[in-house]
C-alpha atoms as a PDB file:
ATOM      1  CA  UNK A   1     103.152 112.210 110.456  1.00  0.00           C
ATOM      2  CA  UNK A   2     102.149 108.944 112.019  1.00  0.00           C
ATOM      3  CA  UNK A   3     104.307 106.906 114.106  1.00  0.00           C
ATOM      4  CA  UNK A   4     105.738 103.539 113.226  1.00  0.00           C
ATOM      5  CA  UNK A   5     104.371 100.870 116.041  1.00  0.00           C
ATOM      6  CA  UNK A   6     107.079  99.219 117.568  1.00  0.00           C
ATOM      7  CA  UNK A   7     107.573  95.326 116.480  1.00  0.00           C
ATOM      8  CA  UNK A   8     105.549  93.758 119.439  1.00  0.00           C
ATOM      9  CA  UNK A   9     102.298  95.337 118.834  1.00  0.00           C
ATOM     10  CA  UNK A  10     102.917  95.036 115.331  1.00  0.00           C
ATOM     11  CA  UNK A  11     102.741  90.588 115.849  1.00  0.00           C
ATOM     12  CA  UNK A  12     100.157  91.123 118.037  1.00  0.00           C
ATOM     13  CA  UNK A  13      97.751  93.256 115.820  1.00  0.00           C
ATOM     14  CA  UNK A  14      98.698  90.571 113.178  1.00  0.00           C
ATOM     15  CA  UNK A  15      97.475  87.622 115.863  1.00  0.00           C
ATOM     16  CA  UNK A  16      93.971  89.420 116.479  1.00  0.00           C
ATOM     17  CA  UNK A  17      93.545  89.742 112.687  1.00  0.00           C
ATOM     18  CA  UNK A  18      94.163  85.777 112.699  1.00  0.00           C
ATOM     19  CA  UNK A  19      92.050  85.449 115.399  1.00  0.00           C
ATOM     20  CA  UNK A  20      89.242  86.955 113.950  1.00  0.00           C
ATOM     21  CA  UNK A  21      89.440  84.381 111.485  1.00  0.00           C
ATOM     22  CA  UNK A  22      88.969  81.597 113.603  1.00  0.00           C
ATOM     23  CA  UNK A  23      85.770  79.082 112.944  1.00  0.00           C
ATOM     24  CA  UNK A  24      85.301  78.871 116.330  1.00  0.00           C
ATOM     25  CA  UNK A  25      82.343  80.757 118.306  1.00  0.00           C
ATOM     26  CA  UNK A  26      83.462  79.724 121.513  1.00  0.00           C
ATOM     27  CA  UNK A  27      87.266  80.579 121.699  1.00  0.00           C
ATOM     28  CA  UNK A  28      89.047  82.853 119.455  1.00  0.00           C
ATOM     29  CA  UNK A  29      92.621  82.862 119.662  1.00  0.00           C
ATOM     30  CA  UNK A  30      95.546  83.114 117.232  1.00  0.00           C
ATOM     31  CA  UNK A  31      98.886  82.620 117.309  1.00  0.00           C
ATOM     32  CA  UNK A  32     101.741  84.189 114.796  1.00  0.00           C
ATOM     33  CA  UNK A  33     105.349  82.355 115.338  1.00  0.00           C
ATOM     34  CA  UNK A  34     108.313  85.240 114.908  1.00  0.00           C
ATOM     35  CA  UNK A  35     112.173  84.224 113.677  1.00  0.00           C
ATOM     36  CA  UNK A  36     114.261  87.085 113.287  1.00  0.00           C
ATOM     37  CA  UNK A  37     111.876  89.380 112.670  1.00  0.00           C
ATOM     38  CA  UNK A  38     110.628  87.270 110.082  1.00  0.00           C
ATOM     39  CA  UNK A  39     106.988  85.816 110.400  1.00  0.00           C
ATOM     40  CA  UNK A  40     107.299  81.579 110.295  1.00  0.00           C
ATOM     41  CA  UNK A  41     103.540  81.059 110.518  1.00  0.00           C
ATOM     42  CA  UNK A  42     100.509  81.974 111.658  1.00  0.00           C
ATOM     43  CA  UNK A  43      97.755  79.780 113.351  1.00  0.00           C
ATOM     44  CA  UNK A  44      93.996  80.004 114.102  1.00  0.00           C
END
């Protein structure tokens, strides 16, 4: 049985799938705002 990844990893695997995304060659960042466990947004 697999284990569950704990809640931080869990944004941040989110913000490199967002990131990935990104139009830009150059710099690839992404960003995913968190409120109460609950995701608010994400950004490229």
């Amino acid at each position: 049985m697999e284990k569950r990844i704990d809640k931080i990893n869990y944004y941040l695997d989110i913000a490199k799938v967002v990131a990935s995304r990104s139009t830009c060659l150059r710099k690839k960042s992404g960003a995913v705002i968190v409120n109460n466990d609950e995701i608010i947004a994400t950004r490229l």
